[in-house]
C-alpha atoms as a PDB file:
ATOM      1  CA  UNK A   1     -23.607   7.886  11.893  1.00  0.00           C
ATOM      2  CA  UNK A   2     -20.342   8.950   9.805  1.00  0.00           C
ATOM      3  CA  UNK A   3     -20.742   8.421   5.976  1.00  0.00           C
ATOM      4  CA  UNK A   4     -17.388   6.464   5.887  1.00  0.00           C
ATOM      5  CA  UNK A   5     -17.431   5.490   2.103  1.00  0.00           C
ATOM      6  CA  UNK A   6     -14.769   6.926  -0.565  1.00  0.00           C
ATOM      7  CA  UNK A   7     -13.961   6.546  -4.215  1.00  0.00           C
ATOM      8  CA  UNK A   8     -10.167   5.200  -4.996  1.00  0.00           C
ATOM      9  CA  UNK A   9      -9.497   5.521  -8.765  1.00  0.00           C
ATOM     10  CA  UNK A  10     -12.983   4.267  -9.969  1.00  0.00           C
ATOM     11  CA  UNK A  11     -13.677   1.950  -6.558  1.00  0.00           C
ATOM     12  CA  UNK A  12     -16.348   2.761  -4.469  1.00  0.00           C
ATOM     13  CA  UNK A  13     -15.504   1.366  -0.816  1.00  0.00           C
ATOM     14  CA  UNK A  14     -17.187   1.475   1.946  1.00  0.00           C
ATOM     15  CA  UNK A  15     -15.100   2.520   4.802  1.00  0.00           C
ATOM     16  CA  UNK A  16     -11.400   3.412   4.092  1.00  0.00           C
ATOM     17  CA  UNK A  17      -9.675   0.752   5.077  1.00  0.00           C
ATOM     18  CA  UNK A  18      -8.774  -2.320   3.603  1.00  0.00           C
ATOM     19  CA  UNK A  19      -5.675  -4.942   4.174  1.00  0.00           C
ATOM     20  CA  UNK A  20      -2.435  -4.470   2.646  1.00  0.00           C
ATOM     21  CA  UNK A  21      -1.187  -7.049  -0.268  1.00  0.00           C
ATOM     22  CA  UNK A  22       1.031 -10.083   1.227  1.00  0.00           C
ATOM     23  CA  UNK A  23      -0.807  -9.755   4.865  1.00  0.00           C
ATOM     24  CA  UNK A  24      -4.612 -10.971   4.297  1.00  0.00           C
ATOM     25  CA  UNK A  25      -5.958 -13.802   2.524  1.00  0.00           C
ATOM     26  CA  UNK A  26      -9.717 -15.662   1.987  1.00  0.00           C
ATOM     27  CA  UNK A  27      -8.967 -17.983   5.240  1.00  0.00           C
ATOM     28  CA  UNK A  28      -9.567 -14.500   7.508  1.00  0.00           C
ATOM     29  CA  UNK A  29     -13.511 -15.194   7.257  1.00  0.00           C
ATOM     30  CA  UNK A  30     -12.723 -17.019  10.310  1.00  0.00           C
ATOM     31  CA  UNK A  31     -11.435 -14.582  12.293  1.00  0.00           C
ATOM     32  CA  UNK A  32     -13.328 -11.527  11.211  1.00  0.00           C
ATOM     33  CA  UNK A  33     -16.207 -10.171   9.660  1.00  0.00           C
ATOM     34  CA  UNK A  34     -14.890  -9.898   6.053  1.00  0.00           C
ATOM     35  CA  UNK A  35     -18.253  -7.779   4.945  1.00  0.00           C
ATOM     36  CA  UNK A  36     -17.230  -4.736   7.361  1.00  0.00           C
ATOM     37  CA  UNK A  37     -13.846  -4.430   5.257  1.00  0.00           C
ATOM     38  CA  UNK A  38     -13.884  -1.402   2.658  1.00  0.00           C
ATOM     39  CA  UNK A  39     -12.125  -3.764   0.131  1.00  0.00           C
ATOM     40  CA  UNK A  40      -9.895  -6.774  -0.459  1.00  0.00           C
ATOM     41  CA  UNK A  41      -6.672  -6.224  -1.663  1.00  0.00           C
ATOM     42  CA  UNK A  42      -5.406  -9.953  -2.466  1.00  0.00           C
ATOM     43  CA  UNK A  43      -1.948 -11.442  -2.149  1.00  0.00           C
ATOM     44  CA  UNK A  44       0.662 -10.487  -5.044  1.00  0.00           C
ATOM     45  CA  UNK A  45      -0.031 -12.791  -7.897  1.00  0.00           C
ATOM     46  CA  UNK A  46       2.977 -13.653 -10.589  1.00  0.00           C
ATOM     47  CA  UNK A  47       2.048 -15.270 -13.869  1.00  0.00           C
ATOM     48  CA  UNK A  48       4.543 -18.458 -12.632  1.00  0.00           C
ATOM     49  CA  UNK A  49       4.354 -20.472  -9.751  1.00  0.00           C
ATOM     50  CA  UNK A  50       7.297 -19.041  -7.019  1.00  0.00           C
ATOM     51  CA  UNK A  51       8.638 -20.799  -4.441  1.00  0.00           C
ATOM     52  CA  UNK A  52       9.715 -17.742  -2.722  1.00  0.00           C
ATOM     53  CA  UNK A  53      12.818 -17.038  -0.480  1.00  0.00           C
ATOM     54  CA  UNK A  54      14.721 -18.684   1.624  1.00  0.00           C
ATOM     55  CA  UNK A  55      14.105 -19.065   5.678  1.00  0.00           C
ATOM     56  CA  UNK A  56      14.018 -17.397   7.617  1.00  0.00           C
ATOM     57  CA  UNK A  57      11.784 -14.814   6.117  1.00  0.00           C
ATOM     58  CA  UNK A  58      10.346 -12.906   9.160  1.00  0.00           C
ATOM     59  CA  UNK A  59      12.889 -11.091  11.785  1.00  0.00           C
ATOM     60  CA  UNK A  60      10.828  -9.019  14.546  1.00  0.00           C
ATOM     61  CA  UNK A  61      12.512  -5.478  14.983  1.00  0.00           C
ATOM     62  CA  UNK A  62      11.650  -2.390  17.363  1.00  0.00           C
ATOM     63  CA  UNK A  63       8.786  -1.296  16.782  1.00  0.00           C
ATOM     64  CA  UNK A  64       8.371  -2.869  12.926  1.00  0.00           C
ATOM     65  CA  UNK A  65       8.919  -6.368  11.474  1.00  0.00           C
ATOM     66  CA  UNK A  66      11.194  -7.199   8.823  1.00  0.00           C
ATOM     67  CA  UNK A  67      10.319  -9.835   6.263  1.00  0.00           C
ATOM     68  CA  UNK A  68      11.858 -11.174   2.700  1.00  0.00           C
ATOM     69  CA  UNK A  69       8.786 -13.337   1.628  1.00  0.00           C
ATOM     70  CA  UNK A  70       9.798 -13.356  -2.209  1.00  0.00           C
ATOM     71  CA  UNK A  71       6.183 -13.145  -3.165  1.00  0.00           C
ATOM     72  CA  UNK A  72       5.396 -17.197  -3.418  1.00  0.00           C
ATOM     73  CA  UNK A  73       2.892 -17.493  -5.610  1.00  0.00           C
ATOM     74  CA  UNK A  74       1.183 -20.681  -6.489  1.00  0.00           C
ATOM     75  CA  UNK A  75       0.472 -18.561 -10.072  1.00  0.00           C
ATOM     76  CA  UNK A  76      -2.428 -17.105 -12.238  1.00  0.00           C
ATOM     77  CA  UNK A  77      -4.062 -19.956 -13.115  1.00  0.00           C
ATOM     78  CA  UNK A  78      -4.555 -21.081  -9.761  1.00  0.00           C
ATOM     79  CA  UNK A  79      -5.885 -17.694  -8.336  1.00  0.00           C
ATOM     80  CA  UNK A  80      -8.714 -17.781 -11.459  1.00  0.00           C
ATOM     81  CA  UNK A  81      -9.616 -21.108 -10.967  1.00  0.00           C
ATOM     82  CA  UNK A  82      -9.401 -21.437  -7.451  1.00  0.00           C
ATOM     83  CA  UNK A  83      -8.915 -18.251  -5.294  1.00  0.00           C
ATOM     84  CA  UNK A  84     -11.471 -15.899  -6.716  1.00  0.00           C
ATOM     85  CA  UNK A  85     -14.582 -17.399  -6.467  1.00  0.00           C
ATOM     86  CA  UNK A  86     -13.987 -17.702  -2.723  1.00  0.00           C
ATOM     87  CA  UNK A  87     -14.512 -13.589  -2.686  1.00  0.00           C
ATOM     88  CA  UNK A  88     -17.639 -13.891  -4.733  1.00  0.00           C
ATOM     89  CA  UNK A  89     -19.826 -14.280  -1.906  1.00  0.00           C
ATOM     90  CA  UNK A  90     -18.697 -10.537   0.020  1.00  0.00           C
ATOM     91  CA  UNK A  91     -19.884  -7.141  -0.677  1.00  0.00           C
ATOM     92  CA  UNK A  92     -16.411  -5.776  -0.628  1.00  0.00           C
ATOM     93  CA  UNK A  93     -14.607  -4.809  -3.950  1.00  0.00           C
ATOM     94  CA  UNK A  94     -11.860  -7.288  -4.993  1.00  0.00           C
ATOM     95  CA  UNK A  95      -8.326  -5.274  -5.677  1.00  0.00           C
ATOM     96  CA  UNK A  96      -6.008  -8.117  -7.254  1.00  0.00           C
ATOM     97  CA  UNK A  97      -2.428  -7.452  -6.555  1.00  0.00           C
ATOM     98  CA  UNK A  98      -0.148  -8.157  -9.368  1.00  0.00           C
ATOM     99  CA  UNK A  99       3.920  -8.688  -9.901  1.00  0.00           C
ATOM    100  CA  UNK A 100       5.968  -9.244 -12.787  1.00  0.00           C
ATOM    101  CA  UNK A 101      10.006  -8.699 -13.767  1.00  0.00           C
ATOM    102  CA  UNK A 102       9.089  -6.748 -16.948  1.00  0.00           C
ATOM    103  CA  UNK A 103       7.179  -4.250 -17.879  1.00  0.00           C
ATOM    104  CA  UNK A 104       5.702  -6.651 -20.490  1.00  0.00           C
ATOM    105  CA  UNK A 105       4.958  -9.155 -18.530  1.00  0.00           C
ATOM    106  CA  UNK A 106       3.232  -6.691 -15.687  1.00  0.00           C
ATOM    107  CA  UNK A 107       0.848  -5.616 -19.032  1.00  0.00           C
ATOM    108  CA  UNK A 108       0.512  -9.182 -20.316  1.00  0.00           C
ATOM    109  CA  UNK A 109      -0.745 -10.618 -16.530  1.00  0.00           C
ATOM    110  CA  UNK A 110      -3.201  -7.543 -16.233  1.00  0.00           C
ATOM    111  CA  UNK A 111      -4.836  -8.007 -19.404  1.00  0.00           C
ATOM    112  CA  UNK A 112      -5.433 -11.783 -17.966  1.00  0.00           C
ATOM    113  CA  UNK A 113      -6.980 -10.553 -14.944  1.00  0.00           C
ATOM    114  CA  UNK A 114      -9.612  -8.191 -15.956  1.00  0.00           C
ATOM    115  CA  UNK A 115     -11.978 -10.387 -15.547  1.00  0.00           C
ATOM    116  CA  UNK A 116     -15.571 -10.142 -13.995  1.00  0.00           C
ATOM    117  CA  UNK A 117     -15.463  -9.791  -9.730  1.00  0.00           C
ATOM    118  CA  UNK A 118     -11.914  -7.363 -10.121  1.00  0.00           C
ATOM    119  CA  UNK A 119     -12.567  -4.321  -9.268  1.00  0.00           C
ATOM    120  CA  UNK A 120      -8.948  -2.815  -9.985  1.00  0.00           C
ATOM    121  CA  UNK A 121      -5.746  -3.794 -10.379  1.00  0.00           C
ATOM    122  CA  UNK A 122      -2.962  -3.156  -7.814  1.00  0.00           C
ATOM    123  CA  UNK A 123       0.245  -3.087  -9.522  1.00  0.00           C
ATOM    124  CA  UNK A 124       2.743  -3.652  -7.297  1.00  0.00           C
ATOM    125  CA  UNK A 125       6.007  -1.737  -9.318  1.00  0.00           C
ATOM    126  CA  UNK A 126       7.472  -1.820  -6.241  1.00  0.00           C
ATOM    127  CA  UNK A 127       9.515  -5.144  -7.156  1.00  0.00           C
ATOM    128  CA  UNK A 128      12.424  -5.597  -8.916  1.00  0.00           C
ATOM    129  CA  UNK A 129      12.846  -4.907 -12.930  1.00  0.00           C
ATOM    130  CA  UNK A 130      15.023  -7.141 -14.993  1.00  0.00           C
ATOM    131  CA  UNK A 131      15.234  -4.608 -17.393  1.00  0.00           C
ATOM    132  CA  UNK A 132      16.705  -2.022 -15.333  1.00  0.00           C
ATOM    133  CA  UNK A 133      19.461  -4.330 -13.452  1.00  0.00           C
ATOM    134  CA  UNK A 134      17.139  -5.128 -10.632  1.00  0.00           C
ATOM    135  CA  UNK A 135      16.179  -1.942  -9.428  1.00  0.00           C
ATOM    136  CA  UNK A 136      12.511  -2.176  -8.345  1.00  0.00           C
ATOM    137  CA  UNK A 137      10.194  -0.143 -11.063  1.00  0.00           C
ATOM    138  CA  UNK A 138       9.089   2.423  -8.972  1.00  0.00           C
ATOM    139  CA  UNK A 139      12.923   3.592  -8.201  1.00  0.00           C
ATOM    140  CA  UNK A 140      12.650   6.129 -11.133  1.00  0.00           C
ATOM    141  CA  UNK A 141      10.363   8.327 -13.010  1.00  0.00           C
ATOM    142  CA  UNK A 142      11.191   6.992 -16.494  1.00  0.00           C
ATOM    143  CA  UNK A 143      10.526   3.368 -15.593  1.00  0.00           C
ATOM    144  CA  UNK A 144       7.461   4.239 -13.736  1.00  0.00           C
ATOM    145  CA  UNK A 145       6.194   5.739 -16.903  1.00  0.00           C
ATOM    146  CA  UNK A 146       7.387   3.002 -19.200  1.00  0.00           C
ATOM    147  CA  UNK A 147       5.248   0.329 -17.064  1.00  0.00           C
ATOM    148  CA  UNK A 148       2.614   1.995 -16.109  1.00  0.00           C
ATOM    149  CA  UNK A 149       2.219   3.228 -19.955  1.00  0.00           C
ATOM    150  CA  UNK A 150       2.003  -0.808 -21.046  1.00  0.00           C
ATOM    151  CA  UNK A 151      -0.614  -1.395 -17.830  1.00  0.00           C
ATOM    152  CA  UNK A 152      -2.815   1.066 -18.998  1.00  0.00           C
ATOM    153  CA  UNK A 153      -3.147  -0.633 -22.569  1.00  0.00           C
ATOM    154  CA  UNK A 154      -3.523  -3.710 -21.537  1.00  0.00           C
ATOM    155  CA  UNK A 155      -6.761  -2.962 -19.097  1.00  0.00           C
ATOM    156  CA  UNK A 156      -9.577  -1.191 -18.711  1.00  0.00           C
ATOM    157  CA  UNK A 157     -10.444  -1.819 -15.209  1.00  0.00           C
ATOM    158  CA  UNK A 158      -9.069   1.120 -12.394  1.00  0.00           C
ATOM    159  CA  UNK A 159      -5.656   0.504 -12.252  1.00  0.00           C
ATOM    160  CA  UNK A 160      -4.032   1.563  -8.727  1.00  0.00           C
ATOM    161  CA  UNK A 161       0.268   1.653  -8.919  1.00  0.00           C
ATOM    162  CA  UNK A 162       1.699   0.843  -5.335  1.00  0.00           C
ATOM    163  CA  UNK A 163       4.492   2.505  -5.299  1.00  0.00           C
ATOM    164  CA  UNK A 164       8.197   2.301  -3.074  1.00  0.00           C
ATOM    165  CA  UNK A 165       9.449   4.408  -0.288  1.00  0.00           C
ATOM    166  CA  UNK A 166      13.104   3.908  -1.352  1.00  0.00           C
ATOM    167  CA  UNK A 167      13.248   6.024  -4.034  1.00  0.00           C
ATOM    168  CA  UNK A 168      14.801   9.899  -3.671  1.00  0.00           C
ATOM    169  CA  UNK A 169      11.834  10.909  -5.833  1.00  0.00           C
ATOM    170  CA  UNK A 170       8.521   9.906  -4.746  1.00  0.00           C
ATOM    171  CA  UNK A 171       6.904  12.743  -5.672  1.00  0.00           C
ATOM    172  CA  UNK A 172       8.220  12.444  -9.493  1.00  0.00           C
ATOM    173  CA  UNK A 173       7.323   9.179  -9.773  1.00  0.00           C
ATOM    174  CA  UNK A 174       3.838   9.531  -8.443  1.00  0.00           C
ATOM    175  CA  UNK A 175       3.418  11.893 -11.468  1.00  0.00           C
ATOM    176  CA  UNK A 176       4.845   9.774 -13.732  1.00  0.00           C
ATOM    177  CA  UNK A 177       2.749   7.292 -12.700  1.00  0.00           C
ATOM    178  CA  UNK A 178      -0.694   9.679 -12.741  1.00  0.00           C
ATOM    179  CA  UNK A 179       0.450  11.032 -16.480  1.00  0.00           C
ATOM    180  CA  UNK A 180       0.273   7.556 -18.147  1.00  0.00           C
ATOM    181  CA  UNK A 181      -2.723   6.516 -16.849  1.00  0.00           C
ATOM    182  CA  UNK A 182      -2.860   5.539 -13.059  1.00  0.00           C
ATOM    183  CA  UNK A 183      -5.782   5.923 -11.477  1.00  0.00           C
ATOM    184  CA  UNK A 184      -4.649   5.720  -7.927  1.00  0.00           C
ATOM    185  CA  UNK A 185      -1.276   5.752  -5.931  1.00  0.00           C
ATOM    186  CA  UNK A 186      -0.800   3.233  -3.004  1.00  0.00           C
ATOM    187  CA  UNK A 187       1.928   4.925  -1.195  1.00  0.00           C
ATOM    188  CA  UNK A 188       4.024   2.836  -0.121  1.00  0.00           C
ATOM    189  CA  UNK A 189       5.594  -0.774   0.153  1.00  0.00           C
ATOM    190  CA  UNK A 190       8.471  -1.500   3.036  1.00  0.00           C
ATOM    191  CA  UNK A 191      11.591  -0.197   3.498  1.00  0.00           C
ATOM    192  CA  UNK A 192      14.973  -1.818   2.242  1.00  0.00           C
ATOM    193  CA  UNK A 193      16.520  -2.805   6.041  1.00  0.00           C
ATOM    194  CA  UNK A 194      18.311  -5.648   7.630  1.00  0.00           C
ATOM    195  CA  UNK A 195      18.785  -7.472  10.743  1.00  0.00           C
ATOM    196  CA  UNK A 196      21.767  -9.529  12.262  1.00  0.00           C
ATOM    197  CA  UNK A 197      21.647 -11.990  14.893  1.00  0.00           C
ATOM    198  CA  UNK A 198      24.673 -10.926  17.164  1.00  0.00           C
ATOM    199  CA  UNK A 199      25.016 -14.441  18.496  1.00  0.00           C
ATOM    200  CA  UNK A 200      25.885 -16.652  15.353  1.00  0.00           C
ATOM    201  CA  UNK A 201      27.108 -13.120  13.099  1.00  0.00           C
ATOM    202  CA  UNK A 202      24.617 -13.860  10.295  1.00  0.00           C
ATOM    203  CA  UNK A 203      21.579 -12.077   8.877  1.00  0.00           C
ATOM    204  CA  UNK A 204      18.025 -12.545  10.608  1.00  0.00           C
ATOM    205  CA  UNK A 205      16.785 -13.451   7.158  1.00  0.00           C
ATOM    206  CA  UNK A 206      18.107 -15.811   4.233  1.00  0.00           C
ATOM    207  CA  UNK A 207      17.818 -13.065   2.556  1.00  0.00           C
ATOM    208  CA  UNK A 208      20.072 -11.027   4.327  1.00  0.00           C
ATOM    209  CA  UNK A 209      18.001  -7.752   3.436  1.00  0.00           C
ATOM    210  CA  UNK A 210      14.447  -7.312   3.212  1.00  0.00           C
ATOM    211  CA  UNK A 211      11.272  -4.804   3.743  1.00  0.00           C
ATOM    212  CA  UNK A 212      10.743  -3.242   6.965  1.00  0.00           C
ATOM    213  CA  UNK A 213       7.369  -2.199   8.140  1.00  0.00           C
ATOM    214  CA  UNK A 214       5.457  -1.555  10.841  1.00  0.00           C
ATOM    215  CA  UNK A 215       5.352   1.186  13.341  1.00  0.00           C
ATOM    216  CA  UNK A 216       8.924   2.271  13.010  1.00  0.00           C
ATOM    217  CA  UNK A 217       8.242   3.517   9.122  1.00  0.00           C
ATOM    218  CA  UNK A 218       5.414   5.813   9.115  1.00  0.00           C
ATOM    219  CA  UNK A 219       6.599   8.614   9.907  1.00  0.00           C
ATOM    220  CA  UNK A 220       8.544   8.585   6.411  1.00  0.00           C
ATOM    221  CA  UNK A 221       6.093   6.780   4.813  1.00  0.00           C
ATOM    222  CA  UNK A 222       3.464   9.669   5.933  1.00  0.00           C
ATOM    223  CA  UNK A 223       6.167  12.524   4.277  1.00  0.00           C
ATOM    224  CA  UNK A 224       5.581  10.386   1.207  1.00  0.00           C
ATOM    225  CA  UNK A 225       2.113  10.613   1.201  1.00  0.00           C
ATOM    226  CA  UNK A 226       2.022  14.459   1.848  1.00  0.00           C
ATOM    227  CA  UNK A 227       4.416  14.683  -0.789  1.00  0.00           C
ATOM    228  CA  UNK A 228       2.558  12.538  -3.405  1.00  0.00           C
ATOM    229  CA  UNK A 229      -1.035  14.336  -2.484  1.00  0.00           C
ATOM    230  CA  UNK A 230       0.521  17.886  -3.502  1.00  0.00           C
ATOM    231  CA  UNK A 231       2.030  16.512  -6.511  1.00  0.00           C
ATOM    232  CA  UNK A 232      -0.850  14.309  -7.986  1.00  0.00           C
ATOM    233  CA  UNK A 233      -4.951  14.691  -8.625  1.00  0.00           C
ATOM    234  CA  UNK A 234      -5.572  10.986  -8.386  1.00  0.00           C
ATOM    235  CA  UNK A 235      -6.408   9.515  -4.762  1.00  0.00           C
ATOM    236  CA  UNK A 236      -3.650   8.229  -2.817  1.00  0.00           C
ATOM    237  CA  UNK A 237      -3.855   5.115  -0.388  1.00  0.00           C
ATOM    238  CA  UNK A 238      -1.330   4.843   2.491  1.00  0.00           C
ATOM    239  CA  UNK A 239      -0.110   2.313   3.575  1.00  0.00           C
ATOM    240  CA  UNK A 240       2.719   2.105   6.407  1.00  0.00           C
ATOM    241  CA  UNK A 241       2.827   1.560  10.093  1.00  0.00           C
ATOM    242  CA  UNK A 242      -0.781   1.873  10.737  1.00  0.00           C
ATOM    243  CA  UNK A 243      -2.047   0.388  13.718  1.00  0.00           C
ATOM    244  CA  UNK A 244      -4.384   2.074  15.199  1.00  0.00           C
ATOM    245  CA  UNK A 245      -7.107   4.935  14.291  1.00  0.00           C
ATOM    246  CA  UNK A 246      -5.139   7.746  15.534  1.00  0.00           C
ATOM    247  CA  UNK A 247      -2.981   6.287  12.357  1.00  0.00           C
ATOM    248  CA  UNK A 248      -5.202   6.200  10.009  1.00  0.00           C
ATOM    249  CA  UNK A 249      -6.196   9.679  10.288  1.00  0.00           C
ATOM    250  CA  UNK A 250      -3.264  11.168   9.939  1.00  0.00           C
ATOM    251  CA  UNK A 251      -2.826   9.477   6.810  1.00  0.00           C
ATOM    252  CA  UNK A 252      -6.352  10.614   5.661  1.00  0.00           C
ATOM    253  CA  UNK A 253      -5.097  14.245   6.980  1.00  0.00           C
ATOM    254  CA  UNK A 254      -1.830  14.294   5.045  1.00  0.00           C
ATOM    255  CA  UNK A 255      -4.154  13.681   1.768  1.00  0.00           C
ATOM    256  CA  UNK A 256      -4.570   9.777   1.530  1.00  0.00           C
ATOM    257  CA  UNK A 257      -8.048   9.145   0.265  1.00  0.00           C
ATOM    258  CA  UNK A 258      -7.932   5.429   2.365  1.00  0.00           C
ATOM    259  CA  UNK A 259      -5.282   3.565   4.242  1.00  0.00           C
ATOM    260  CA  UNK A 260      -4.423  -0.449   3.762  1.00  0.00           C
ATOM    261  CA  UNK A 261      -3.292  -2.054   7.089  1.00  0.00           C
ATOM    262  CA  UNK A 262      -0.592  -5.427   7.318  1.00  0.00           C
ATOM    263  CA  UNK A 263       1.977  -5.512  10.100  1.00  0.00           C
ATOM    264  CA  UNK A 264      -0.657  -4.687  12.742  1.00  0.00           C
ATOM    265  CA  UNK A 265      -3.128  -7.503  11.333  1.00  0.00           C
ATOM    266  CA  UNK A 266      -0.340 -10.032  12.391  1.00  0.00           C
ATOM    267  CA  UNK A 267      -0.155  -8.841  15.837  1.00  0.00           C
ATOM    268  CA  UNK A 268      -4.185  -8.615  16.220  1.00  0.00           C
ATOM    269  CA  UNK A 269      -6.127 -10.545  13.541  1.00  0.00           C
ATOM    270  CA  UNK A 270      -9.203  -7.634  14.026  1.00  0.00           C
ATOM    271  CA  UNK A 271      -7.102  -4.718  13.848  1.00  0.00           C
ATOM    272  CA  UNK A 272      -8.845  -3.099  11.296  1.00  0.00           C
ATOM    273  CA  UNK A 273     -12.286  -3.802  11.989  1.00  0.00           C
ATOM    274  CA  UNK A 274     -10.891  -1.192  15.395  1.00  0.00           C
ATOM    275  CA  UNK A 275      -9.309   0.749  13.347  1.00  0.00           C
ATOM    276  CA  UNK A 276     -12.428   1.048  10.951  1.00  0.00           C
ATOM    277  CA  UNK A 277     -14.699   1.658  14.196  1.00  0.00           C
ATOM    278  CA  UNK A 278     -12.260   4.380  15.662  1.00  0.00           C
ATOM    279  CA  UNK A 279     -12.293   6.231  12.729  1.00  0.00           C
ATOM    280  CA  UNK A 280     -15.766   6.413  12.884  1.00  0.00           C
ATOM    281  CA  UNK A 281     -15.728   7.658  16.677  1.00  0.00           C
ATOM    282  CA  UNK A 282     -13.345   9.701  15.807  1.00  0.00           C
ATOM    283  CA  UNK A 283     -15.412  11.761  13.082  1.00  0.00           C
ATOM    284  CA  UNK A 284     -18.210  12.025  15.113  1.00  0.00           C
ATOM    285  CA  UNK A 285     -16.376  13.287  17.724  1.00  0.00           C
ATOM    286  CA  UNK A 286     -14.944  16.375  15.459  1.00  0.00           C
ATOM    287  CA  UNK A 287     -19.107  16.642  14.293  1.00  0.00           C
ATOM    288  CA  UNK A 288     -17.673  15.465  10.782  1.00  0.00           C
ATOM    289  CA  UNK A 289     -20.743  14.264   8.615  1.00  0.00           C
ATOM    290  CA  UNK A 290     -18.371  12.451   6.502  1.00  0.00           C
ATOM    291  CA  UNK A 291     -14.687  10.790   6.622  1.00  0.00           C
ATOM    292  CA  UNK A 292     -13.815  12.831   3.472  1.00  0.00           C
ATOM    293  CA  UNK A 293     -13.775  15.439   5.392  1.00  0.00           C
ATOM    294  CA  UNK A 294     -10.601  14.737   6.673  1.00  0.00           C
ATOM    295  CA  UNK A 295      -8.905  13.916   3.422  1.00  0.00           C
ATOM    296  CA  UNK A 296      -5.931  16.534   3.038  1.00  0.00           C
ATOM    297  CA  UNK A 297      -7.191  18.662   5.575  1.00  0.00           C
ATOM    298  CA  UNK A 298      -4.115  19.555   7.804  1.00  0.00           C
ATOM    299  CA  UNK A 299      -3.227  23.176   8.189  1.00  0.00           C
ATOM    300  CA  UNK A 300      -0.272  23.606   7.029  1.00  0.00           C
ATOM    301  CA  UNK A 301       0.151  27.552   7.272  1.00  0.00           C
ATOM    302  CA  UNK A 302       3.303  29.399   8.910  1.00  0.00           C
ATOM    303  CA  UNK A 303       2.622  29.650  12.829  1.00  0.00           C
ATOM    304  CA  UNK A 304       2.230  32.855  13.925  1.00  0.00           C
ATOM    305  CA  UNK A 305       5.695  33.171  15.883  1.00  0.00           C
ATOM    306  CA  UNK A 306       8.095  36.190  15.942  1.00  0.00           C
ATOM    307  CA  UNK A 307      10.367  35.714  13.349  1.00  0.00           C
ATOM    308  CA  UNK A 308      13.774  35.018  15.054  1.00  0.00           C
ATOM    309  CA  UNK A 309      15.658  35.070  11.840  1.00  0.00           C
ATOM    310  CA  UNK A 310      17.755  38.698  13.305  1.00  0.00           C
ATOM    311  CA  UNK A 311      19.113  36.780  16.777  1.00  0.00           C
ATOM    312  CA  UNK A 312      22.639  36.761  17.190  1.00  0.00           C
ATOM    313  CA  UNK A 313      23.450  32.850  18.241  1.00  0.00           C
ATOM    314  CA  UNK A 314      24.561  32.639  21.721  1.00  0.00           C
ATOM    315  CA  UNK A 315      29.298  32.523  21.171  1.00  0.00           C
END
């Protein structure tokens, strides 16, 4: 049988796959075996209770799903009190998501969750930043650093920065995230996209824009994570448009140490408990004693082609 456990920033896990933040909660124990997960990565938590935004918040695309939840949140308290002791009973490690519109307050809300039963923190810089006119965090290098800098004070437990896709420096701000302190990437959150309904002429979502995800992004959302694992030392977990095993190891192949699943979960409630299982079959198919065996392992090398760089083009 494949060893199938990894390390993620200080996290031992199991297997490498775990759900993404915003698409799994406690109430799956009653669809699937919650034990078999590699870890739980919890919904995004704010310090003050959010309403979220307005309906609709889900429009189905091709291939993906576009949603504008607004991260409701029924607040910190609530998760400490109420939320985490439902976890306490599983062998997987608890990753506790975490928002905030300041840098400060991101710092301030991790210090108040390092608590015993986290394993890590998950901060989601991925959302907007008051303090930079509403650009999410993870847009720039020099905000990245600035946040991630205050994070790292503020806790000692392994501190994982989920990062965006929309930025025209990923790679950048993976290292600025690494250099103050991160000790893992999760690459990456949706896509800025919209929808309109051609029938009434208005947006899909109350919104009018929100994240896209599913199948439709990971093909740029894999670039990322190629791009991040030759630009950073820490471990890297993607997260985009995975759906099935095949998925997952090309993530683990473009240098993601683990993968966290969400759009497919909402189409099949156990899709990661097959995607956990065909990574396994997988492995053992390829004689692979272990799954970290596959982490950054596609060849890359110039094919061995004539060059064609002296043909005339064709007038």
């Amino acid at each position: 049988m494949t060893d199938l456990s990894v390390e993620i920033g200080g996290v031992r896990l199991a297997n490498p796959v775990m759900p993404a933040s915003g698409t799994f909660s406690e109430e799956m124990e009653k669809v699937i075996d919650l034990n078999r997960l590699g870890a739980f990565v919890t919904k995004t938590i704010t310090r003050e209770i959010r309403a979220g935004n307005p309906l609709p918040r889900v429009a189905e695309t091709r291939s993906g799903m576009l949603n504008s939840i607004g991260i409701p949140s029924k607040g910190v308290a609530s998760f400490i009190k109420e939320t985490m002791s439902r976890y306490a009973d599983y062998r997987p490690p608890l990753v506790v998501s975490i928002s905030a519109p300041t840098a400060e307050g991101f710092a301030s809300l991790a210090e108040q969750l390092t608590l015993p039963g986290v394993a890590a923190i998950e901060a989601n810089i991925s959302c907007p930043n008051l303090e930079e006119d509403g650009k999410a965090f993870a847009m720039t290098a020099s905000s990245t650093a600035n946040v991630v800098q205050k994070l790292r004070a503020a806790t000692r437990l392994p501190l994982w920065v989920k990062l965006t896709p929309n930025t025209g420096d990923v790679a950048g701000v993976a290292r600025a995230a690494e250099s103050m302190g991160a000790d893992a990437l999760v690459v990456a959150n949706t896509i800025l996209a919209m929808s309109i309904d051609i029938h009434t002429f208005r947006p899909r979502l109350g919104n009018v824009m929100g994240g896209l995800s599913g199948p439709a992004i990971k093909p740029i959302v894999l670039r990322q994570v190629y791009q991040c694992a030759q630009a950073v030392g820490i471990p890297i977990v993607g997260c985009g448009g995975i759906a099935t095993a095949e998925d997952a190891v090309e993530y683990l192949l473009a240098g993601a140490s683990a993968v966290q699943v969400g759009t497919a979960t909402f189409v099949q409630p156990g899709a990661m408990l097959r995607i956990i299982d065909g990574i396994d079959r997988f492995c053992e198919s390829r004689s692979l004693p272990s799954v970290r065996g596959l982490i950054g392992a596609v060849l890359n090398e110039e094919a061995d082609v004539p060059d064609l760089a002296w043909v005339e083009p064709v007038s």
